[in-house]
C-alpha atoms as a PDB file:
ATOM      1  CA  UNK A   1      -0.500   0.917 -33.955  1.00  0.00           C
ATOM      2  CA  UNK A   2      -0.026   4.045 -31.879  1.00  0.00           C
ATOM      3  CA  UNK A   3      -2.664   6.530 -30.790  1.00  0.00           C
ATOM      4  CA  UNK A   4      -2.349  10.009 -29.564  1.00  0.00           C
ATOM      5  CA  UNK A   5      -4.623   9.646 -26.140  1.00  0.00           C
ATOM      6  CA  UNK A   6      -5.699   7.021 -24.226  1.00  0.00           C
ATOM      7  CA  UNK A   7      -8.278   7.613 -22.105  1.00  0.00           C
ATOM      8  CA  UNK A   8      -7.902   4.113 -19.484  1.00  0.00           C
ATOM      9  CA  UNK A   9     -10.676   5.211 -16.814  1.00  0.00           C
ATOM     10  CA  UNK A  10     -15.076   6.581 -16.739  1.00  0.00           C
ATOM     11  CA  UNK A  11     -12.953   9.807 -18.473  1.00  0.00           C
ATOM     12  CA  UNK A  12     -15.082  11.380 -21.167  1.00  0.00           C
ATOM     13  CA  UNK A  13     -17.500  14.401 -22.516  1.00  0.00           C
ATOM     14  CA  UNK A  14     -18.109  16.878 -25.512  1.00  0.00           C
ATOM     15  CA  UNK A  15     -14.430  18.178 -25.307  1.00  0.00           C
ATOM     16  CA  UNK A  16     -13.551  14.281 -25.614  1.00  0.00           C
ATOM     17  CA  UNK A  17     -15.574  13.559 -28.160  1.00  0.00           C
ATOM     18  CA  UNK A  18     -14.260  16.704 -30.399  1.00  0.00           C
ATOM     19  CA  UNK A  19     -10.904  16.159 -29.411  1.00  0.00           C
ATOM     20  CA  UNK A  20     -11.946  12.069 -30.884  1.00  0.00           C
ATOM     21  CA  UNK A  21     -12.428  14.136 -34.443  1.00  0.00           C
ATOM     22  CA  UNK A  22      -9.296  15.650 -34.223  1.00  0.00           C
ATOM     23  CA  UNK A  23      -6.967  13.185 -32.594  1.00  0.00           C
ATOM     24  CA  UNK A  24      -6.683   9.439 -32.622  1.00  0.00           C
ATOM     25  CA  UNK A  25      -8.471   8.302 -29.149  1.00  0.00           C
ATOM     26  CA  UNK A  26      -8.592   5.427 -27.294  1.00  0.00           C
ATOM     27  CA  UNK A  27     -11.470   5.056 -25.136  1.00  0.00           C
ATOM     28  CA  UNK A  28     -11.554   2.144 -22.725  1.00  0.00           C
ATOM     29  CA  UNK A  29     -12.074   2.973 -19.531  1.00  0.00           C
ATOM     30  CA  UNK A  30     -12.029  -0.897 -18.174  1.00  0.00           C
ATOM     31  CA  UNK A  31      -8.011  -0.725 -18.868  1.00  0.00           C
ATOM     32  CA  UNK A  32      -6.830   0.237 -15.320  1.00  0.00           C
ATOM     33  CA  UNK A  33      -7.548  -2.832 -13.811  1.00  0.00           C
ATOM     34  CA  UNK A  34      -5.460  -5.081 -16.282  1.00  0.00           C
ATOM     35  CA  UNK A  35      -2.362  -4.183 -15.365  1.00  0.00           C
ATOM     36  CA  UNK A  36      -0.413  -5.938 -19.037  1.00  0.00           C
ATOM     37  CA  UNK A  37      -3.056  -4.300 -20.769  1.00  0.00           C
ATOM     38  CA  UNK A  38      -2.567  -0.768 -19.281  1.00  0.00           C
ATOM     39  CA  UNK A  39       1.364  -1.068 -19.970  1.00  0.00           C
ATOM     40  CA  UNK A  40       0.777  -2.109 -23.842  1.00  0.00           C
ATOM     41  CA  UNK A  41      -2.191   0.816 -24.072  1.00  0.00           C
ATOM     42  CA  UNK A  42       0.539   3.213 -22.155  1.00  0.00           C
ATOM     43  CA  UNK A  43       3.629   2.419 -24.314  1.00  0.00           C
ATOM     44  CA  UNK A  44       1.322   2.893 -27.779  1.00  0.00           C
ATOM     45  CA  UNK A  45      -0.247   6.661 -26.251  1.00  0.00           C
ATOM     46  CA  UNK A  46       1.188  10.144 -26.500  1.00  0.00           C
ATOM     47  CA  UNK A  47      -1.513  10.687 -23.405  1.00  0.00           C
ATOM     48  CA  UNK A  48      -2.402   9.336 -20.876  1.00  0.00           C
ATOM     49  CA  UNK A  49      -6.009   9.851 -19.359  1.00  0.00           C
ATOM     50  CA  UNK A  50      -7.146   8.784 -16.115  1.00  0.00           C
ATOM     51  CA  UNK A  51      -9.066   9.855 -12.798  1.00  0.00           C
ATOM     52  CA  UNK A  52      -7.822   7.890  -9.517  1.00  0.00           C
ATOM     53  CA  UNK A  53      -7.708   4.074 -10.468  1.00  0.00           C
ATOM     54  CA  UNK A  54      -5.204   3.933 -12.412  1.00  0.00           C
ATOM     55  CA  UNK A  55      -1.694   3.906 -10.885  1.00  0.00           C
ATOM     56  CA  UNK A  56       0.934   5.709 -13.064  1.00  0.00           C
ATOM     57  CA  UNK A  57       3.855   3.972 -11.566  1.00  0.00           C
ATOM     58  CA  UNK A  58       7.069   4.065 -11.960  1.00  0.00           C
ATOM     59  CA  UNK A  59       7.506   1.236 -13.910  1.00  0.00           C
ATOM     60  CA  UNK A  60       4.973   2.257 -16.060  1.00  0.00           C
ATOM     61  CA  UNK A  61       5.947   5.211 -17.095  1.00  0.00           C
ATOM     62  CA  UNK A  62       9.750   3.773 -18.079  1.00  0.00           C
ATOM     63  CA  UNK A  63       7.916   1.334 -19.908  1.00  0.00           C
ATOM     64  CA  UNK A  64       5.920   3.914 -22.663  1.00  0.00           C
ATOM     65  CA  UNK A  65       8.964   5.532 -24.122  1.00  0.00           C
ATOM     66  CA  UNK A  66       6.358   7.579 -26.440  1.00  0.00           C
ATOM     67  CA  UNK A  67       4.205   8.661 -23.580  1.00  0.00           C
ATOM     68  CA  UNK A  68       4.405  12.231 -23.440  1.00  0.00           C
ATOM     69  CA  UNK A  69       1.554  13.524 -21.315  1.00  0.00           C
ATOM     70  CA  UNK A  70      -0.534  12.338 -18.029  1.00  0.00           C
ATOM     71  CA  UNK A  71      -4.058  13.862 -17.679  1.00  0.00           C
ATOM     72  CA  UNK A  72      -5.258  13.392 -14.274  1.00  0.00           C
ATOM     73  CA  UNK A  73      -9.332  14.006 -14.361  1.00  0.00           C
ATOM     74  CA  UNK A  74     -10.268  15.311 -10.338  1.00  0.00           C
ATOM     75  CA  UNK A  75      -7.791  17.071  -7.493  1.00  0.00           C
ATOM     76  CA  UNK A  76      -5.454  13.948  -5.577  1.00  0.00           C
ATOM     77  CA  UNK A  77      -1.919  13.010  -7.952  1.00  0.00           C
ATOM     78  CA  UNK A  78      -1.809  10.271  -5.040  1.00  0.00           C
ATOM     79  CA  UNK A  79      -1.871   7.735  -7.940  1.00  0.00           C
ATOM     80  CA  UNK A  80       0.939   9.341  -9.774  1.00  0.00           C
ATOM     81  CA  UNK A  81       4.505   9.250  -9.086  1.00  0.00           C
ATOM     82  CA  UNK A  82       5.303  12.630  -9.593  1.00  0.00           C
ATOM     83  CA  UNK A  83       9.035  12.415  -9.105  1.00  0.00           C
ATOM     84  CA  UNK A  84       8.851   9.642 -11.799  1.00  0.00           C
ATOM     85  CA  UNK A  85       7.004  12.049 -14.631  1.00  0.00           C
ATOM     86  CA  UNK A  86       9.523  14.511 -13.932  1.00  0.00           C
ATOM     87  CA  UNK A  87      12.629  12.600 -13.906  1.00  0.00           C
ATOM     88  CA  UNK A  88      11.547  10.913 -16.993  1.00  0.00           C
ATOM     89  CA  UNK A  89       9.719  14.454 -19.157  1.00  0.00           C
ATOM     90  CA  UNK A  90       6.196  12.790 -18.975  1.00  0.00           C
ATOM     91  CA  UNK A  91       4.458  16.333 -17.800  1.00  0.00           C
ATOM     92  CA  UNK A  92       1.367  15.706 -15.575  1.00  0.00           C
ATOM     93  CA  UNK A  93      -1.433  17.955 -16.117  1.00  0.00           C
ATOM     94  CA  UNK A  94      -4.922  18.166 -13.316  1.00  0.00           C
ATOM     95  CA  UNK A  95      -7.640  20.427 -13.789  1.00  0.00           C
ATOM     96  CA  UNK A  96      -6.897  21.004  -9.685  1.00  0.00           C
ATOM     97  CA  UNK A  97      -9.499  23.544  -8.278  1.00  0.00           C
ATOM     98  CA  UNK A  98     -12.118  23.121 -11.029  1.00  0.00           C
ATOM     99  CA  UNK A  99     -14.231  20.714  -8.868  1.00  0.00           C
ATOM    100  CA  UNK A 100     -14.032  23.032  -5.863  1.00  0.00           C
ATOM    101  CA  UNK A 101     -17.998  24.416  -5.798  1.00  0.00           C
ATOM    102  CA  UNK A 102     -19.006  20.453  -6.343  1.00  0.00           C
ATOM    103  CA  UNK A 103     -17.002  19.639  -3.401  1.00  0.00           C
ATOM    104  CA  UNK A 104     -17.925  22.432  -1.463  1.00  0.00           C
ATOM    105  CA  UNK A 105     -21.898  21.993  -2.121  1.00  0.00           C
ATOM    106  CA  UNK A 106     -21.572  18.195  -1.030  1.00  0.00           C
ATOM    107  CA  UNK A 107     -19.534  19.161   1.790  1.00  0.00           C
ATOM    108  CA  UNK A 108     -22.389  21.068   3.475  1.00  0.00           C
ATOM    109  CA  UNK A 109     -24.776  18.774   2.302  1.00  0.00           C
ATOM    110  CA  UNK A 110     -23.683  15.768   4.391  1.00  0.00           C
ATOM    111  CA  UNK A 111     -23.237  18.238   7.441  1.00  0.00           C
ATOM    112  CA  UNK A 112     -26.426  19.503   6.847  1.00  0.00           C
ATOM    113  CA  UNK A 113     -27.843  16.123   6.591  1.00  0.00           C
ATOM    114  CA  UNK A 114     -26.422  14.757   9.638  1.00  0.00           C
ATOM    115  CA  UNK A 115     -27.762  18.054  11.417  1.00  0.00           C
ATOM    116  CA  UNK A 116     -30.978  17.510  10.562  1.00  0.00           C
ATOM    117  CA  UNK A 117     -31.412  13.666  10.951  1.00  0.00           C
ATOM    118  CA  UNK A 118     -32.217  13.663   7.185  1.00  0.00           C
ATOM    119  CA  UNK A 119     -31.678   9.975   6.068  1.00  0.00           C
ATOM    120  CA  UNK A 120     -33.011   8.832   9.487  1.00  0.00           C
ATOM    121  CA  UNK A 121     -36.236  11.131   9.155  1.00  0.00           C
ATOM    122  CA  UNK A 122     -36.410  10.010   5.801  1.00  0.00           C
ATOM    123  CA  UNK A 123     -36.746   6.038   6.492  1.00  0.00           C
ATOM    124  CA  UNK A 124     -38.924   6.436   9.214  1.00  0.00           C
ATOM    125  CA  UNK A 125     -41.128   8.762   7.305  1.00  0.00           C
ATOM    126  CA  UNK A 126     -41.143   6.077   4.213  1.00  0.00           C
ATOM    127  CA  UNK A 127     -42.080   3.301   7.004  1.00  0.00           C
ATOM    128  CA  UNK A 128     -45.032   5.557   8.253  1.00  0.00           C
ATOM    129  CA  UNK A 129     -43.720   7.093  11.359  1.00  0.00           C
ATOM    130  CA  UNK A 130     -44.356  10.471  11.790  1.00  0.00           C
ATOM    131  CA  UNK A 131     -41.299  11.610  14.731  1.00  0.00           C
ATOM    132  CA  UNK A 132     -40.606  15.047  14.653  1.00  0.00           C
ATOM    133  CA  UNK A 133     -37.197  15.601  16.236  1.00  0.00           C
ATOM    134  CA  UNK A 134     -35.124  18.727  16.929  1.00  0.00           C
ATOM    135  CA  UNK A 135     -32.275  19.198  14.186  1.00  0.00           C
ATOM    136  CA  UNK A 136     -29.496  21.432  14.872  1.00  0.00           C
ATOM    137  CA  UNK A 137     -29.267  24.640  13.072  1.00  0.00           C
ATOM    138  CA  UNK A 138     -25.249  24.869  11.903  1.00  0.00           C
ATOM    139  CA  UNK A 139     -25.621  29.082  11.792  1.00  0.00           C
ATOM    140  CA  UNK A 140     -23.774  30.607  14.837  1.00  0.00           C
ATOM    141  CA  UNK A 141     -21.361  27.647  15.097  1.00  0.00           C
ATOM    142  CA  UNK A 142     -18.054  27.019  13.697  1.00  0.00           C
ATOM    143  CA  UNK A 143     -16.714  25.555  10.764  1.00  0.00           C
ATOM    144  CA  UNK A 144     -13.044  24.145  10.838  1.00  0.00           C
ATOM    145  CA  UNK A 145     -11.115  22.827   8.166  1.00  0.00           C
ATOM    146  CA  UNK A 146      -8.255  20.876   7.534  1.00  0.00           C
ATOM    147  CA  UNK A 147      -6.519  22.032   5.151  1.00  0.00           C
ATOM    148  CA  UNK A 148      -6.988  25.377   3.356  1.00  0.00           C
ATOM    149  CA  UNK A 149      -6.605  24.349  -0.188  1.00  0.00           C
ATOM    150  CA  UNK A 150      -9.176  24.888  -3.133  1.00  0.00           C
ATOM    151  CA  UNK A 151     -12.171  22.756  -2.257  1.00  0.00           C
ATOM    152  CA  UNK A 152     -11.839  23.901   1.649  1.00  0.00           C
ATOM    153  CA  UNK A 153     -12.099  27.791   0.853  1.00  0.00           C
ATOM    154  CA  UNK A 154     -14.811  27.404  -1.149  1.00  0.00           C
ATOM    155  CA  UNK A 155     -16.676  25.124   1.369  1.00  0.00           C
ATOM    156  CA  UNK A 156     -16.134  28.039   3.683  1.00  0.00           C
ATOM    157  CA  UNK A 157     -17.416  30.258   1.240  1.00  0.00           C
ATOM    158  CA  UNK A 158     -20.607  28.296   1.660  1.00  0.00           C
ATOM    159  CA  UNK A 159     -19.991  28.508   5.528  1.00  0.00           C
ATOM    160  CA  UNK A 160     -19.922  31.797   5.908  1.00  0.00           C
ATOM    161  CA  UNK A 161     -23.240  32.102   3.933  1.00  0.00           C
ATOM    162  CA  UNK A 162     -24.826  30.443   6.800  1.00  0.00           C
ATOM    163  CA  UNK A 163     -23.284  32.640   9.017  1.00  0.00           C
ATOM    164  CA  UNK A 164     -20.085  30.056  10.134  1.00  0.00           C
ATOM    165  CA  UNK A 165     -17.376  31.525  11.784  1.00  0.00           C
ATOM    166  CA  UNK A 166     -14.528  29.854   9.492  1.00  0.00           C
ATOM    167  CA  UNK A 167     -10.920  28.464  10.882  1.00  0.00           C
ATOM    168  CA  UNK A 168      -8.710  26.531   9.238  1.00  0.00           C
ATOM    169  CA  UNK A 169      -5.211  24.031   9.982  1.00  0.00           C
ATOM    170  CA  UNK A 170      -3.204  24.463   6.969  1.00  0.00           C
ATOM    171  CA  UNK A 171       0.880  24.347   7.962  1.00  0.00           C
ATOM    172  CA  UNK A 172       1.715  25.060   3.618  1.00  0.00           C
ATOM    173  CA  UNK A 173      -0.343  28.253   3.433  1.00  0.00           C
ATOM    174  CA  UNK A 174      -0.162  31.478   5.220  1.00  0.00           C
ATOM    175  CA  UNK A 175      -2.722  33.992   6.560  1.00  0.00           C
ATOM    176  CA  UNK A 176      -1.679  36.457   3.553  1.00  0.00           C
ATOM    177  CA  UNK A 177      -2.781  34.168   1.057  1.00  0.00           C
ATOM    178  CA  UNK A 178      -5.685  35.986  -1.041  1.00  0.00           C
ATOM    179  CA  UNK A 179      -8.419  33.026  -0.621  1.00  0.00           C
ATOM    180  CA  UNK A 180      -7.617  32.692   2.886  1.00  0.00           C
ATOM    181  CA  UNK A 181      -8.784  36.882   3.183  1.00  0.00           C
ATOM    182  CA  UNK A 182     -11.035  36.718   1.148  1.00  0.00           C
ATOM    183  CA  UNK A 183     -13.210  33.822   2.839  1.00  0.00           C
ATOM    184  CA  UNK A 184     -12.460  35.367   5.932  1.00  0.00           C
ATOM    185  CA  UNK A 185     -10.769  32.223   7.189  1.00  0.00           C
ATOM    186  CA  UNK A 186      -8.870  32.442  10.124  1.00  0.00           C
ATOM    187  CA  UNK A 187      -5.483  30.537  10.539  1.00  0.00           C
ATOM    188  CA  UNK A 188      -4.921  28.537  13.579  1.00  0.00           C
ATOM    189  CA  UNK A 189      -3.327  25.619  15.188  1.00  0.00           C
ATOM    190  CA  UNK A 190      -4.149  21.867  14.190  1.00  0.00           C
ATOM    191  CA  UNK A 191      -5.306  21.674  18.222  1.00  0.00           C
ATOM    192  CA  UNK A 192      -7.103  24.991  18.301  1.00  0.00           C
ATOM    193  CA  UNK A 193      -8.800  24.360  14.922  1.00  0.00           C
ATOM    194  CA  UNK A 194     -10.327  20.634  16.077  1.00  0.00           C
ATOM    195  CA  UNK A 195     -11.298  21.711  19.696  1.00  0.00           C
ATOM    196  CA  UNK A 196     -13.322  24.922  18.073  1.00  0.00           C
ATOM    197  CA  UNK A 197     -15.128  23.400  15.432  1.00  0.00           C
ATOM    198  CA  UNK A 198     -18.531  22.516  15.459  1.00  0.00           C
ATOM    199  CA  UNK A 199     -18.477  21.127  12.029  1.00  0.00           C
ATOM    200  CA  UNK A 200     -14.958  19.778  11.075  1.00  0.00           C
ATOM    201  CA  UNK A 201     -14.033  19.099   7.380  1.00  0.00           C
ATOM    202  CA  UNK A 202     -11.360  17.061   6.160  1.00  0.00           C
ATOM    203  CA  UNK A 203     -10.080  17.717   2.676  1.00  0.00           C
ATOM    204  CA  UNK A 204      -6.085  16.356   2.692  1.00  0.00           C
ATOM    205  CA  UNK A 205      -4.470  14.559   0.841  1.00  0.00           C
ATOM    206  CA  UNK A 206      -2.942  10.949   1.661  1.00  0.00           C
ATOM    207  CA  UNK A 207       0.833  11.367   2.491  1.00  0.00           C
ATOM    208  CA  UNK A 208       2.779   9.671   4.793  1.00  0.00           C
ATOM    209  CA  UNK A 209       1.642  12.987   7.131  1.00  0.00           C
ATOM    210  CA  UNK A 210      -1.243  12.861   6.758  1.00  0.00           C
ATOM    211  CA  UNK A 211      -2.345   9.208   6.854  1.00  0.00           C
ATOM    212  CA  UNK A 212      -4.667   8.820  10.119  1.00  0.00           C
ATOM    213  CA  UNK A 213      -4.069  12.080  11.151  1.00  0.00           C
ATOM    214  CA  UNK A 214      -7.590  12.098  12.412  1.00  0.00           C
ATOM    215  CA  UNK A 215      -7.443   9.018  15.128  1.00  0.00           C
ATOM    216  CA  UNK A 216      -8.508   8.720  18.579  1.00  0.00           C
ATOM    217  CA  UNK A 217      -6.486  11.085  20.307  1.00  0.00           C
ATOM    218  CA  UNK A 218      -7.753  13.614  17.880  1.00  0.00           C
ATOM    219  CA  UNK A 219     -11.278  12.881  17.998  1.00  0.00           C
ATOM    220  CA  UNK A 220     -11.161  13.065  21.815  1.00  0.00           C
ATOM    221  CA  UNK A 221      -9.983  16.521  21.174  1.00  0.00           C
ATOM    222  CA  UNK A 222     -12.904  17.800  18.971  1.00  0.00           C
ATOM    223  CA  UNK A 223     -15.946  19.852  20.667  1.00  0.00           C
ATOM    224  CA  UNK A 224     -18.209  16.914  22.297  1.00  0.00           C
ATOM    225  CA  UNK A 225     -21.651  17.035  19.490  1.00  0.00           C
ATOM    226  CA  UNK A 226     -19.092  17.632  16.807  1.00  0.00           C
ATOM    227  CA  UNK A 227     -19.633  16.688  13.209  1.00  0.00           C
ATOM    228  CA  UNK A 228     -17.125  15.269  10.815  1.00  0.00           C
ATOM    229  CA  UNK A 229     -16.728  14.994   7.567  1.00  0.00           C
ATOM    230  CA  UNK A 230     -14.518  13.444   5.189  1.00  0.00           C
ATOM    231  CA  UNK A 231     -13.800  14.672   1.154  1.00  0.00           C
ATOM    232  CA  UNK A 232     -10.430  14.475   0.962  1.00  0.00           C
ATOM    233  CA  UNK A 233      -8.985  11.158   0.826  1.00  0.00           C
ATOM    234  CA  UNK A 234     -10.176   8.209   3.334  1.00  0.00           C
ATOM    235  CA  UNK A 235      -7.035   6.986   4.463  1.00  0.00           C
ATOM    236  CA  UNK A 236      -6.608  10.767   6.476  1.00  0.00           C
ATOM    237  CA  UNK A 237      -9.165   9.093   8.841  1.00  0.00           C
ATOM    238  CA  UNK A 238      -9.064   6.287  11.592  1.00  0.00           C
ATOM    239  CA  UNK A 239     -11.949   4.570  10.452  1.00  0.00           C
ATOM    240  CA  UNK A 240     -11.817   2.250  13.589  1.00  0.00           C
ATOM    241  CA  UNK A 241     -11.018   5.371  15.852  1.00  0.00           C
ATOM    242  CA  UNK A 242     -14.077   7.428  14.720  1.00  0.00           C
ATOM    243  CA  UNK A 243     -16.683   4.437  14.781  1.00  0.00           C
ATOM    244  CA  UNK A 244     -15.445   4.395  18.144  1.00  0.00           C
ATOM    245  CA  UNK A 245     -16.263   8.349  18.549  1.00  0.00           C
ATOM    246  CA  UNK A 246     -19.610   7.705  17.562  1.00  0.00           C
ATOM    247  CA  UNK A 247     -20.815   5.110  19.283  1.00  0.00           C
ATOM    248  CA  UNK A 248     -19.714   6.994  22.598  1.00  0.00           C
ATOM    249  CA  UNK A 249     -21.388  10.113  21.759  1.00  0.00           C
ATOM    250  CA  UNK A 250     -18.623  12.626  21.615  1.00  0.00           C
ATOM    251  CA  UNK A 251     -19.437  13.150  18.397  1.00  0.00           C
ATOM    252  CA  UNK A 252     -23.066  14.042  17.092  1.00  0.00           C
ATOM    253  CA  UNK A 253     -22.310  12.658  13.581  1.00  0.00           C
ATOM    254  CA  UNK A 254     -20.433  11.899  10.403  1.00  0.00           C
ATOM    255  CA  UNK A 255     -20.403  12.725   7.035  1.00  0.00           C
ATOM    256  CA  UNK A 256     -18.315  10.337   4.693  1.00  0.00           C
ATOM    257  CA  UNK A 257     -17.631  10.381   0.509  1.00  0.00           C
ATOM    258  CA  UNK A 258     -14.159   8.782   0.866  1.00  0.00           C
ATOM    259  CA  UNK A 259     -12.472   5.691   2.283  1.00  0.00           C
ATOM    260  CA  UNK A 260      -9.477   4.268   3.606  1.00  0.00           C
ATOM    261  CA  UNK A 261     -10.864   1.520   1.056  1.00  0.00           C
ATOM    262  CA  UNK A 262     -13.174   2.166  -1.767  1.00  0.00           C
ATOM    263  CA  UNK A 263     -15.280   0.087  -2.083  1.00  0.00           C
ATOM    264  CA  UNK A 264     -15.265  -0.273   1.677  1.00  0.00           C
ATOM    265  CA  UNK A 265     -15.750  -3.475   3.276  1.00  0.00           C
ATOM    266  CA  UNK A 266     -18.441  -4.178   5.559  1.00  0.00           C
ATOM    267  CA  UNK A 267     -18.027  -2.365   8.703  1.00  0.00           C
ATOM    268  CA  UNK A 268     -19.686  -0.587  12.127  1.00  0.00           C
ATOM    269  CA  UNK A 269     -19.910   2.704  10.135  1.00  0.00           C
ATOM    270  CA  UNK A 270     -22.598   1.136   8.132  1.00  0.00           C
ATOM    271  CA  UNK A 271     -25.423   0.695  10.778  1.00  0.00           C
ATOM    272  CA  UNK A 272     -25.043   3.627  12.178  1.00  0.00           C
ATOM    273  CA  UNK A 273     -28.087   6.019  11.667  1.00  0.00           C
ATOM    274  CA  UNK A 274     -26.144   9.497  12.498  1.00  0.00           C
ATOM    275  CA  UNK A 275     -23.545   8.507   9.397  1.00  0.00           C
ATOM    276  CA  UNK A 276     -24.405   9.656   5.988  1.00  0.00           C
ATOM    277  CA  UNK A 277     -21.999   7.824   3.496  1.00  0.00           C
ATOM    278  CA  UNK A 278     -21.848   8.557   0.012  1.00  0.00           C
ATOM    279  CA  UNK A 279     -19.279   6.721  -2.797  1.00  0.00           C
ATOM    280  CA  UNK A 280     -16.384   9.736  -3.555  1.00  0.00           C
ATOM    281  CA  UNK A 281     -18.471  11.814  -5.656  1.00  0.00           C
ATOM    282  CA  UNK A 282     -18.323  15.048  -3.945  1.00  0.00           C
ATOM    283  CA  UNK A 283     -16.108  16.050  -7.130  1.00  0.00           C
ATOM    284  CA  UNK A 284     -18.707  14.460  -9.651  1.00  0.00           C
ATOM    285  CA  UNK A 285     -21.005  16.793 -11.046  1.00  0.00           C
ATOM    286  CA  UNK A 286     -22.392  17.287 -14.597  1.00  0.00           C
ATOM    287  CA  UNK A 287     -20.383  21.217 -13.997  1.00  0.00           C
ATOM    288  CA  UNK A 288     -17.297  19.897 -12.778  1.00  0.00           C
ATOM    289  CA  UNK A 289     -16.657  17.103 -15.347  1.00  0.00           C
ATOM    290  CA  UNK A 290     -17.527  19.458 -17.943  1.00  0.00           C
ATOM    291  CA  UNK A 291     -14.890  21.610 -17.217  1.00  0.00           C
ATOM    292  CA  UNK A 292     -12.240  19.018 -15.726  1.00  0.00           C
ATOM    293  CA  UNK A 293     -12.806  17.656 -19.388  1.00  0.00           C
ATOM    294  CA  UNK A 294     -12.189  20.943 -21.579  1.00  0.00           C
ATOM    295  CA  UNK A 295      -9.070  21.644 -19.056  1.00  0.00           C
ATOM    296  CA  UNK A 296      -7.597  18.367 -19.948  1.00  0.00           C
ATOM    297  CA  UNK A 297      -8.303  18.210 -23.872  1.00  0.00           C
ATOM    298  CA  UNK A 298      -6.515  21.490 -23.967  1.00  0.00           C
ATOM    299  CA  UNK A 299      -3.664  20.840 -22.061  1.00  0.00           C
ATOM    300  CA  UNK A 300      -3.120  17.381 -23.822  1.00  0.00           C
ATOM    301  CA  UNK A 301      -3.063  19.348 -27.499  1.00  0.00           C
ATOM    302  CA  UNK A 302      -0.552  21.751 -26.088  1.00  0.00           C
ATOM    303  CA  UNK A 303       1.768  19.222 -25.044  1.00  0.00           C
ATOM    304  CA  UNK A 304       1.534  17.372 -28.089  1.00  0.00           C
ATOM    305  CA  UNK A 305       1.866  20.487 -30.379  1.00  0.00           C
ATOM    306  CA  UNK A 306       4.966  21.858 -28.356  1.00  0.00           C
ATOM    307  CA  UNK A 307       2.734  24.839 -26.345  1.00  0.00           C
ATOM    308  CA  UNK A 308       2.913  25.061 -22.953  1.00  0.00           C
ATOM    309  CA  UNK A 309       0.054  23.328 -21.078  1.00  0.00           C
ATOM    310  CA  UNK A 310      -1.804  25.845 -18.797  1.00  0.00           C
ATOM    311  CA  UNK A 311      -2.402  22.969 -15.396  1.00  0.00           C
ATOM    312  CA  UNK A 312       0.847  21.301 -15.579  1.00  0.00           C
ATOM    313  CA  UNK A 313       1.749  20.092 -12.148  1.00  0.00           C
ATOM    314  CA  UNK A 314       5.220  18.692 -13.274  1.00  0.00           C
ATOM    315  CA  UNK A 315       8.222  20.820 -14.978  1.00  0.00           C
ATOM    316  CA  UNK A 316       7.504  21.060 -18.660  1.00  0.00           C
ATOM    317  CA  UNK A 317       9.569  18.920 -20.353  1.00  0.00           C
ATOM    318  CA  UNK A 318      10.190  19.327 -24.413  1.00  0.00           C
ATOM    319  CA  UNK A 319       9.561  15.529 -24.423  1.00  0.00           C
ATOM    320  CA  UNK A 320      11.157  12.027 -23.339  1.00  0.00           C
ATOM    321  CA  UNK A 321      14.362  12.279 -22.293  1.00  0.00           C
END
C-alpha cells in the first residue's frame, strides 16, 4: 500500500507531525542504509524525505514511477542526481539558506575556539592545571572565505561584528550581488583570498572542482598562524595535506565539522590539541530544523496538490513523465 511521504532519514518535527494528520507518512529513518528496502519504500511514496545519507540515484528514481517529489532536509544536493529528477519530473525541493545563522554561529565558534586554546585549556583545567596562555584575539585580522554562498555571507556577517575585514573566492557570484554589498565582502582571487586570510573558511560543495581544492600547495600558500576551517563538505579538503600543515606550524589551527569520510576513521587529526572537530552539525540547530522542516512540509503539499513549490531546485514538472 502506497503512502504520500516517506520520510527515510533523522527527518522530523511539529510541521511533520501535522503534516502525519493530514497525509499518510512514513517515518523510518533507518531506511537509507538498506538499499532493497529504500527502493520498495521509494516506488510506494509520492515524497521522498531525506537529509544527506540517502543517495537518490539514478536508478532509484526510474525505479518509483509514483515518486513525485524529493525533499532534501540541509544545503548539499551532492546525494541527488539532479539531472536524473529533472529528466525524469521528480522536482527536488531544499530549504537551501535556512541553516545559514546555525552555520555561521558554529563557524566562528570553532575559530574562536582554536584562538583561544579552548578544548586544550579546558582538559588541563579539568586535570587541575592552572596554565594561563595567550589566545589570539581574531578582531583586526582577516576573514576569507571560500565560497560566497548563503552560509559564508552570513558567517561574515558575524565577522564583521568582530571587526574582520571580510574577502571572499567565489568564481559563480559577482561583486554586484546584494549579500556580497551588503556584508561588505570584498571579491578577490582564489590566491589573494588564501594568502590574506587570517581565518580561512571553507563552505563548498563537493564537485569534481572542488574535491581537494584545499591540498598542500594551497596550504603552503595561506598566511603562516592561519586558521582553517571546514563546513562545507570534507572531501574539499586534503585531509593528509593539512595534518601535514599542522604539524609543521604554518598553520596555528583547525576547525573541522565535516569529512572526506563521516564517520572518519582513525587518523593524525585526532591527537592533535590545536584541532577542534565536531560531527557535521554546524547546520543542526533546534532553529534551523524547525524551519528546514516547515519549508519542506509545504513544498511537499504543493507538489502533490499541483501548486508550485516555493524551494524547488529542479524545473517543475506537472508529474512523471
Amino acid at each position: 500500500m502506497g503512502v504520500d511521504v516517506a520520510v527515510v532519514e533523522d527527518v522530523w518535527g511539529a510541521p511533520f507531525e501535522a503534516l502525519a494528520g493530514r497525509r499518510s507518512v512514513l517515518r523510518d529513518p533507518g531506511v537509507w542504509s538498506a538499499p532493497d528496502r529504500l527502493r520498495a519504500v521509494a516506488g510506494e511514496a509520492g515524497a521522498l524525505v531525506v537529509r544527506n545519507r540517502t543517495q537518490v540515484t539514478r536508478e532509484l528514481l526510474g525505479s518509483a514511477p509514483g515518486l513525485r517529489v524529493v525533499a532534501r532536509a540541509g544545503v548539499g544536493l551532492d546525494n541527488i542526481d539532479l539531472d536524473a529528477a529533472a529528466e525524469l519530473g521528480v522536482t527536488v525541493v531544499a530549504a537551501l539558506g535556512a541553516n545559514a545563522a546555525s552555520v555561521a554561529e558554529h563557524t566562528l565558534g570553532l575559530a574562536l575556539s582554536v584562538s583561544r586554546h579552548v578544548l586544550e585549556l579546558d582538559r588541563e583545567v579539568r586535570a587541575g592545571t592552572w596554565r594561563r596562555v595567550p589566545g589570539r584575539e581574531l578582531a583586526g585580522g582577516t576573514w576569507g572565505l571560500l565560497s560566497a554562498g548563503a552560509t559564508a555571507r552570513a558567517t561574515a556577517r558575524l565577522a564583521r561584528g568582530l571587526g574582520m575585514r571580510v574577502v571572499a573566492y567565489d568564481p559563480y557570484i559577482s561583486d554586484d550581488h546584494p549579500g556580497i554589498r551588503e556584508m561588505g565582502i570584498e571579491l578577490l582571487s582564489l590566491e589573494r583570498t588564501v594568502a590574506e586570510s587570517d581565518v580561512l573558511s571553507v563552505h563548498l560543495p563537493a564537485t569534481a572542482s572542488t574535491t581537494r581544492l584545499v591540498d598542500a600547495e594551497l596550504l603552503a600558500r595561506c598566511k603562516p598562524g592561519a586558521i582553517l576551517v571546514s563546513v562545507g563538505r570534507g572531501e574539499v579538503v586534503d585531509e593528509q595535506a593539512l595534518a601535514s600543515a599542522l604539524e609543521s606550524g604554518h598553520l596555528a589551527g583547525a576547525g573541522l565539522d565535516v569529512r572526506a569520510s563521516e564517520p572518519p576513521a582513525a587518523g593524525p587529526l585526532d591527537g592533535m590539541p590545536n584541532v577542534v572537530l565536531t560531527p557535521h552539525v554546524a547546520g543542526i540547530t533546534v532553529q534551523s530544523q524547525a524551519r528546514i522542516a516547515q519549508i519542506l512540509c509545504d513544498d511537499i503539499e504543493a507538489v502533490l496538490d499541483d501548486r508550485t513549490p516555493a524551494h524547488a531546485v529542479t524545473p517543475v514538472q506537472g508529474g512523471r513523465r
